[in-house]
C-alpha atoms as a PDB file:
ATOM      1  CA  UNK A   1     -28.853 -63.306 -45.364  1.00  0.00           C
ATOM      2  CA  UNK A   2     -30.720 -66.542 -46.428  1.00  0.00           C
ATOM      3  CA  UNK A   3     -29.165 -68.839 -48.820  1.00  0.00           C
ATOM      4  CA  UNK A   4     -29.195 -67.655 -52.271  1.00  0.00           C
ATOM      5  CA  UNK A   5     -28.058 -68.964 -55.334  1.00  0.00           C
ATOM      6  CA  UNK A   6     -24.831 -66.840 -55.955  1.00  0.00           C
ATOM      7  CA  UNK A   7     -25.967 -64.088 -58.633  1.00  0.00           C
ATOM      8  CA  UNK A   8     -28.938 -63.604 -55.943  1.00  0.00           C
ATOM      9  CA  UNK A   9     -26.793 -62.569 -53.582  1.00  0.00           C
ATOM     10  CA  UNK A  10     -24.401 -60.358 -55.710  1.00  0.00           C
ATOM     11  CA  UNK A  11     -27.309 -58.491 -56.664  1.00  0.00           C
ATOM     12  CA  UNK A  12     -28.735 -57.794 -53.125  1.00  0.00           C
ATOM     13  CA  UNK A  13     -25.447 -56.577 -52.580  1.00  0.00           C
ATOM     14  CA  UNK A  14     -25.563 -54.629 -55.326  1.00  0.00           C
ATOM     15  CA  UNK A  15     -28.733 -53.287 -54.312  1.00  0.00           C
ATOM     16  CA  UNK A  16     -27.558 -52.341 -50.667  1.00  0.00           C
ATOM     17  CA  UNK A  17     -24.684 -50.600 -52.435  1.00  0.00           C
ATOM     18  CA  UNK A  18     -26.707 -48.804 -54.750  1.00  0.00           C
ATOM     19  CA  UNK A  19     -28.985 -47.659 -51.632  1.00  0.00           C
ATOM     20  CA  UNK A  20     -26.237 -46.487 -49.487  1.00  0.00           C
ATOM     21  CA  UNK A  21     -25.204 -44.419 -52.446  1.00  0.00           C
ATOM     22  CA  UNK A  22     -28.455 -42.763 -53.025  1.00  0.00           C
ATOM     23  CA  UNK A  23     -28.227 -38.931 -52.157  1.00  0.00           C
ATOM     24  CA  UNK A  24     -30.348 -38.096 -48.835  1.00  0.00           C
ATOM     25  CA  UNK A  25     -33.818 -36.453 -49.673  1.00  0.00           C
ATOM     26  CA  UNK A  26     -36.411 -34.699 -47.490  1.00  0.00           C
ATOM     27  CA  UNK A  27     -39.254 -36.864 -48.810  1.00  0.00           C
ATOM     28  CA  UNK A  28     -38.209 -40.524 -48.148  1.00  0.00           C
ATOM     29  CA  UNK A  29     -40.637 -43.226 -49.348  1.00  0.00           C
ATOM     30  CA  UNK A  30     -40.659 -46.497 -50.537  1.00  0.00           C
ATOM     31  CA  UNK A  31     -41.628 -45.595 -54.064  1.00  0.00           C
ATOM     32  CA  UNK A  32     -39.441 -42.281 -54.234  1.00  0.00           C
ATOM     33  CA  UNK A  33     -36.082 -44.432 -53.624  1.00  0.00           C
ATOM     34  CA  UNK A  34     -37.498 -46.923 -56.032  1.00  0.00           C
ATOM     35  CA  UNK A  35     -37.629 -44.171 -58.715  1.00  0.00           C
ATOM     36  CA  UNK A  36     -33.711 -42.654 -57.903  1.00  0.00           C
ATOM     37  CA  UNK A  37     -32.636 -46.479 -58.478  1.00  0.00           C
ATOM     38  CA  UNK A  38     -31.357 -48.460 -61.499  1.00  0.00           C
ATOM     39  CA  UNK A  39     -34.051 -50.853 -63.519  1.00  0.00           C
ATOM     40  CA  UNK A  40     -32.388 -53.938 -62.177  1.00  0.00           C
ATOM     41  CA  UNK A  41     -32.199 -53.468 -59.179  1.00  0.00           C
ATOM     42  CA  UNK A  42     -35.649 -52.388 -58.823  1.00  0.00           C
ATOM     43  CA  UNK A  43     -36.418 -55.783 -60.855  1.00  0.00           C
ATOM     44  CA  UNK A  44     -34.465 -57.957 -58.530  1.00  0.00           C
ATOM     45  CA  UNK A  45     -36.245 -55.761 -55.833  1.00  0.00           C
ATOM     46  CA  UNK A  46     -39.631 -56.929 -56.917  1.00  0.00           C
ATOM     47  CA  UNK A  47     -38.482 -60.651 -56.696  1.00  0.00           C
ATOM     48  CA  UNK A  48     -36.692 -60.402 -53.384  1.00  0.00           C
ATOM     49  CA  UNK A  49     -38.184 -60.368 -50.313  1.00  0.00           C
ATOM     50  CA  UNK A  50     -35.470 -59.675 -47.887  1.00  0.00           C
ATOM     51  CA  UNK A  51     -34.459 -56.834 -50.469  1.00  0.00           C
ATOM     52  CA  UNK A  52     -37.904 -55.438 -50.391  1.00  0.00           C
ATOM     53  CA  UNK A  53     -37.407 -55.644 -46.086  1.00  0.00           C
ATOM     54  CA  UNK A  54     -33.528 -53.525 -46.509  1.00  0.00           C
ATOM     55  CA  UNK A  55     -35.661 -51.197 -49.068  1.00  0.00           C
ATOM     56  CA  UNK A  56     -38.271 -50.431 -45.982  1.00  0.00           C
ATOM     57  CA  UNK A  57     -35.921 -50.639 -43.450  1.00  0.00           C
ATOM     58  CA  UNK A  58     -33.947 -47.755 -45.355  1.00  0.00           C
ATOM     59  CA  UNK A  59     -36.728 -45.735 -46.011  1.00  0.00           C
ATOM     60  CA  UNK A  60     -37.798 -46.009 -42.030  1.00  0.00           C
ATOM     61  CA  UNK A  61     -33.659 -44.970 -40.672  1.00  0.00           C
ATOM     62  CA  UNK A  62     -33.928 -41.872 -43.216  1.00  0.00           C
ATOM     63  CA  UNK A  63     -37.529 -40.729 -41.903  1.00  0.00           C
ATOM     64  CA  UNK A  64     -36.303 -41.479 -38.579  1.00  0.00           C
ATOM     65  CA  UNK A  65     -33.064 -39.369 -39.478  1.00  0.00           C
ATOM     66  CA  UNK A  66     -34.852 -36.285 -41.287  1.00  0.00           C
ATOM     67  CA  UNK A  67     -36.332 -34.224 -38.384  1.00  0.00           C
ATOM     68  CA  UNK A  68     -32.878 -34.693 -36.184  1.00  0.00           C
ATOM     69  CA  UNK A  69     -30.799 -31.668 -37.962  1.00  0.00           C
ATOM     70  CA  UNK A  70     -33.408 -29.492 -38.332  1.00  0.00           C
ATOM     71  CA  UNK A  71     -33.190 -27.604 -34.470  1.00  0.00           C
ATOM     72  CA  UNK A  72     -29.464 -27.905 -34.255  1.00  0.00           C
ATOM     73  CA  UNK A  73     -28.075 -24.572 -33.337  1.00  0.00           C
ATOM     74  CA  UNK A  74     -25.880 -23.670 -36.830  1.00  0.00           C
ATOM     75  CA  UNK A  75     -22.038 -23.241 -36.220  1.00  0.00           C
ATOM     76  CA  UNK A  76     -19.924 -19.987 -35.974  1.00  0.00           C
ATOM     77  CA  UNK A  77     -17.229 -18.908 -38.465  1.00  0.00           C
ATOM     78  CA  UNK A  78     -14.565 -20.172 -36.085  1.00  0.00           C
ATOM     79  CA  UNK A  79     -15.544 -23.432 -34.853  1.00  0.00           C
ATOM     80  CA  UNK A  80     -13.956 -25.464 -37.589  1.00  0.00           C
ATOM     81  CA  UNK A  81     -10.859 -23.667 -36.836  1.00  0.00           C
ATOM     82  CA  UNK A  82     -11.133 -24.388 -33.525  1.00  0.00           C
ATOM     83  CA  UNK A  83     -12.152 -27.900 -33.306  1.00  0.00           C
ATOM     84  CA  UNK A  84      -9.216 -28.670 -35.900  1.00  0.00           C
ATOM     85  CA  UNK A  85      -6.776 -27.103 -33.391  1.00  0.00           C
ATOM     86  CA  UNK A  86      -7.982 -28.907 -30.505  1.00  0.00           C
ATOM     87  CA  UNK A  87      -7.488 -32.165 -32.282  1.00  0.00           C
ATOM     88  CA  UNK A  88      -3.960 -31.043 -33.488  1.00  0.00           C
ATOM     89  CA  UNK A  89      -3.022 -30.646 -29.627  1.00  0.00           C
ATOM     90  CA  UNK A  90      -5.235 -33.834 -28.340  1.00  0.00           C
ATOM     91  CA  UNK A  91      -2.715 -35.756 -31.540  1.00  0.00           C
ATOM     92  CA  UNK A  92       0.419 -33.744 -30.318  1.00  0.00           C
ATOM     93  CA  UNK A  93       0.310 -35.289 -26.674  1.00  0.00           C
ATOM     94  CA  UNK A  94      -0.522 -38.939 -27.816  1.00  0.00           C
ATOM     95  CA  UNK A  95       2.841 -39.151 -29.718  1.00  0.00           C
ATOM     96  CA  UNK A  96       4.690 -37.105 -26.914  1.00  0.00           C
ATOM     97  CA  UNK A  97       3.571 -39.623 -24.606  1.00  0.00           C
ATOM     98  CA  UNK A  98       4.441 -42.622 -26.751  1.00  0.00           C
ATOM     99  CA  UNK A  99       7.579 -41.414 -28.287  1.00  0.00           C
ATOM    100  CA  UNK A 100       8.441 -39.355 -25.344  1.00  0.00           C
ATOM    101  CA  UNK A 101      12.473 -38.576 -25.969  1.00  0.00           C
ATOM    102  CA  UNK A 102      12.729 -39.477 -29.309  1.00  0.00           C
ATOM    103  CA  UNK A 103      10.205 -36.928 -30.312  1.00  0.00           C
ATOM    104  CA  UNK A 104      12.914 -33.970 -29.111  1.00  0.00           C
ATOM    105  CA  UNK A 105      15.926 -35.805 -30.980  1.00  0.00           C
ATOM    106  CA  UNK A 106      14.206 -36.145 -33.886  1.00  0.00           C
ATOM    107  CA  UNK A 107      13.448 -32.021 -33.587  1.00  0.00           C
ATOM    108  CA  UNK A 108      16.856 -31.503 -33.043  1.00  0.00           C
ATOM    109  CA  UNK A 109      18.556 -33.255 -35.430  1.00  0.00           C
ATOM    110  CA  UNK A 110      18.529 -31.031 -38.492  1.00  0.00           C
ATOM    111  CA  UNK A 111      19.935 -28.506 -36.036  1.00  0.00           C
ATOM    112  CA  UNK A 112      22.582 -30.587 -34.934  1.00  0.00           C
ATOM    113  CA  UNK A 113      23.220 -31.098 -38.825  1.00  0.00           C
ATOM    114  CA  UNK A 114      23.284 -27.703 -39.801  1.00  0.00           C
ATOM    115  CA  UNK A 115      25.546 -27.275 -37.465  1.00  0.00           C
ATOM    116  CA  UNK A 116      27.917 -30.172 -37.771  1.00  0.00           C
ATOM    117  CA  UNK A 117      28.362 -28.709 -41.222  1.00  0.00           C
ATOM    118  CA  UNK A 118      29.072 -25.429 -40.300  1.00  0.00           C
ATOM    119  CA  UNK A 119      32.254 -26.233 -37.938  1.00  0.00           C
ATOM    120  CA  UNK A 120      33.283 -29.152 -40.309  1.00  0.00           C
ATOM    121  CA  UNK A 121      33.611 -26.324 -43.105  1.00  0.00           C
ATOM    122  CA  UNK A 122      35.461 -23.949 -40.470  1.00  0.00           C
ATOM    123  CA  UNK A 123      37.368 -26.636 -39.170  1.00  0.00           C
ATOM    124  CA  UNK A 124      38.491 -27.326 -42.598  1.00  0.00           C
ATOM    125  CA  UNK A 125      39.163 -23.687 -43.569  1.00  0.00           C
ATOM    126  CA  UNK A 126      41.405 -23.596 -40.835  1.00  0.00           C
ATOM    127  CA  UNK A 127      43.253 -26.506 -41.459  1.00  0.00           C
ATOM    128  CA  UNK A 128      44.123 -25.483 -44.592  1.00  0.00           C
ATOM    129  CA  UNK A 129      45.415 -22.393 -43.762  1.00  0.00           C
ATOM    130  CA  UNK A 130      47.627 -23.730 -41.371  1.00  0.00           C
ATOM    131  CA  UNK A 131      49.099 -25.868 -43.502  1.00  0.00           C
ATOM    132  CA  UNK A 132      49.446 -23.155 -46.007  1.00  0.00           C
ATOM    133  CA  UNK A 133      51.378 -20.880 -43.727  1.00  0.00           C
ATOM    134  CA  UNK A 134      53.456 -23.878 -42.196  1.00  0.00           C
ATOM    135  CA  UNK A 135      54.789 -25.010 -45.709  1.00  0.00           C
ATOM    136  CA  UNK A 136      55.443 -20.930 -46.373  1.00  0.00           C
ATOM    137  CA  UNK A 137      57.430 -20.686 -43.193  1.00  0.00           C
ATOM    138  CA  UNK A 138      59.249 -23.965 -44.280  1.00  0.00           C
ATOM    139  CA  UNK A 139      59.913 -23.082 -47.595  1.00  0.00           C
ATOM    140  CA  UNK A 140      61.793 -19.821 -46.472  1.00  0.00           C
ATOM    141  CA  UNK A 141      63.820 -21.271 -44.023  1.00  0.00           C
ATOM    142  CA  UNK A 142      65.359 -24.484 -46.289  1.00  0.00           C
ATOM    143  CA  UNK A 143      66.008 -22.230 -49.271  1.00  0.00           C
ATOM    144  CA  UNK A 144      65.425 -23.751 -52.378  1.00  0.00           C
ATOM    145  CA  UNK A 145      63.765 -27.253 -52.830  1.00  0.00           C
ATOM    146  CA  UNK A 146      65.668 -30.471 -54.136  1.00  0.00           C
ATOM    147  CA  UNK A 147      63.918 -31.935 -56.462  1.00  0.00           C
ATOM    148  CA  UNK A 148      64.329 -35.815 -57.282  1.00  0.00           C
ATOM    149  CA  UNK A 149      64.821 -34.764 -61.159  1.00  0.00           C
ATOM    150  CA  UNK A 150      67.645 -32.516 -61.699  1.00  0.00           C
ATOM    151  CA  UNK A 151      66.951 -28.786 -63.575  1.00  0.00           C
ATOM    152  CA  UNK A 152      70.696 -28.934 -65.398  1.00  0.00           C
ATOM    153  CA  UNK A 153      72.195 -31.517 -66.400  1.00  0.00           C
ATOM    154  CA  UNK A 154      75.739 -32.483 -65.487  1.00  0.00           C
ATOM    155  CA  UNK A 155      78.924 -33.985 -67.634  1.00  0.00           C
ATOM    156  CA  UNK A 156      79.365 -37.451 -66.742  1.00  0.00           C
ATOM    157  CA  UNK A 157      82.924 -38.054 -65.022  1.00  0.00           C
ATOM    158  CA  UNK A 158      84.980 -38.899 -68.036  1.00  0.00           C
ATOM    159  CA  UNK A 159      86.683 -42.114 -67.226  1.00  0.00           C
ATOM    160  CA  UNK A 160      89.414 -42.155 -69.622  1.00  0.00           C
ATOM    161  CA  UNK A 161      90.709 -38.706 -68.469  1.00  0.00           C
ATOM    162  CA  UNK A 162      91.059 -40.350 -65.267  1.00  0.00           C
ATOM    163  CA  UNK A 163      93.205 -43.304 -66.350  1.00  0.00           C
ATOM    164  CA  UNK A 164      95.547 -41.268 -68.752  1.00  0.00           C
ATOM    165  CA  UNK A 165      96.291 -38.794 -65.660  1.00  0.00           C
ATOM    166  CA  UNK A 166      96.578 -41.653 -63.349  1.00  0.00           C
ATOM    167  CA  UNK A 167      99.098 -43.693 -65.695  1.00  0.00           C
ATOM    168  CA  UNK A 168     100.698 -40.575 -66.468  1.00  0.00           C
ATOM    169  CA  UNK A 169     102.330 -40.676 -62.953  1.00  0.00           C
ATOM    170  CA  UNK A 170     103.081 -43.875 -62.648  1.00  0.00           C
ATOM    171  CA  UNK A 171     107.238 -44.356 -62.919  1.00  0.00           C
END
């Protein structure tokens, strides 16, 4: 683009934007396109040259355009499905070939997971169980448990007892 002064060039880039966003029509001309966009831009149309030129240009690429879809064979129910699966696969082995190995682990993991889990519960079951029937088995064969804190409480020797019996025998 030539050198503009800067709100000449944001508004032939708002025109090109504003033609790129018109809808696609069977009858394409010059005047039509002019009539589909907004006043100013039509305005700054009329005292642009090189907009008038991308105005043409884009009237000639849509005429140009128009009579290519008209003999194209139409396609069948399934070929959406089917180009959308092909594509899936064609993805599929570019990241098996890049990831290669890692692409299986990563599968696997959830599995391995799952299943980690399941023997850490069983494992645990287990232990505890064990334990439980190793502390009954214990239990019966020591009889009753000491306990640091004693259930009944006992008389405390009586000292002076002692001494009168002991001086008692004394000649």
């Amino acid at each position: 683009m030539r050198e503009l002064p800067m709100g000449e060039k944001i508004n032939c880039e708002w025109l090109h934007n504003e033609l790129e966003g018109l809808p696609p029509g069977e009858l394409c001309t010059a005047s039509a396109l002019f009539a589909q966009l907004p006043e100013e831009a039509c305005a700054h149309a009329a005292v642009c040259a090189e907009c008038r030129a991308t105005v043409q240009d884009f009237v000639d690429t849509r005429q140009a355009l128009a009579g290519m879809g008209q003999n194209l064979p139409q396609a069948g129910p399934w070929f959406t499905a089917r180009v959308m699966r092909a594509i899936a696969a064609q993805e599929k082995e570019v990241e098996e070939r890049q990831n290669g190995f890692w692409v299986y682990v990563r599968r696997l993991a959830p599995r391995m997971v799952a299943l980690a889990t399941l023997l850490l519960m069983l494992g645990g079951t287990w232990a505890f169980q064990e334990r439980r029937a190793a502390t009954r088995v214990q239990g019966a064969q020591m009889g009753p448990v000491e306990s640091i804190f004693e259930g009944t409480p006992t008389t405390p020797p009586n000292d002076d007892i002692i001494a009168t019996a002991h001086e008692d025998k004394l000649p």
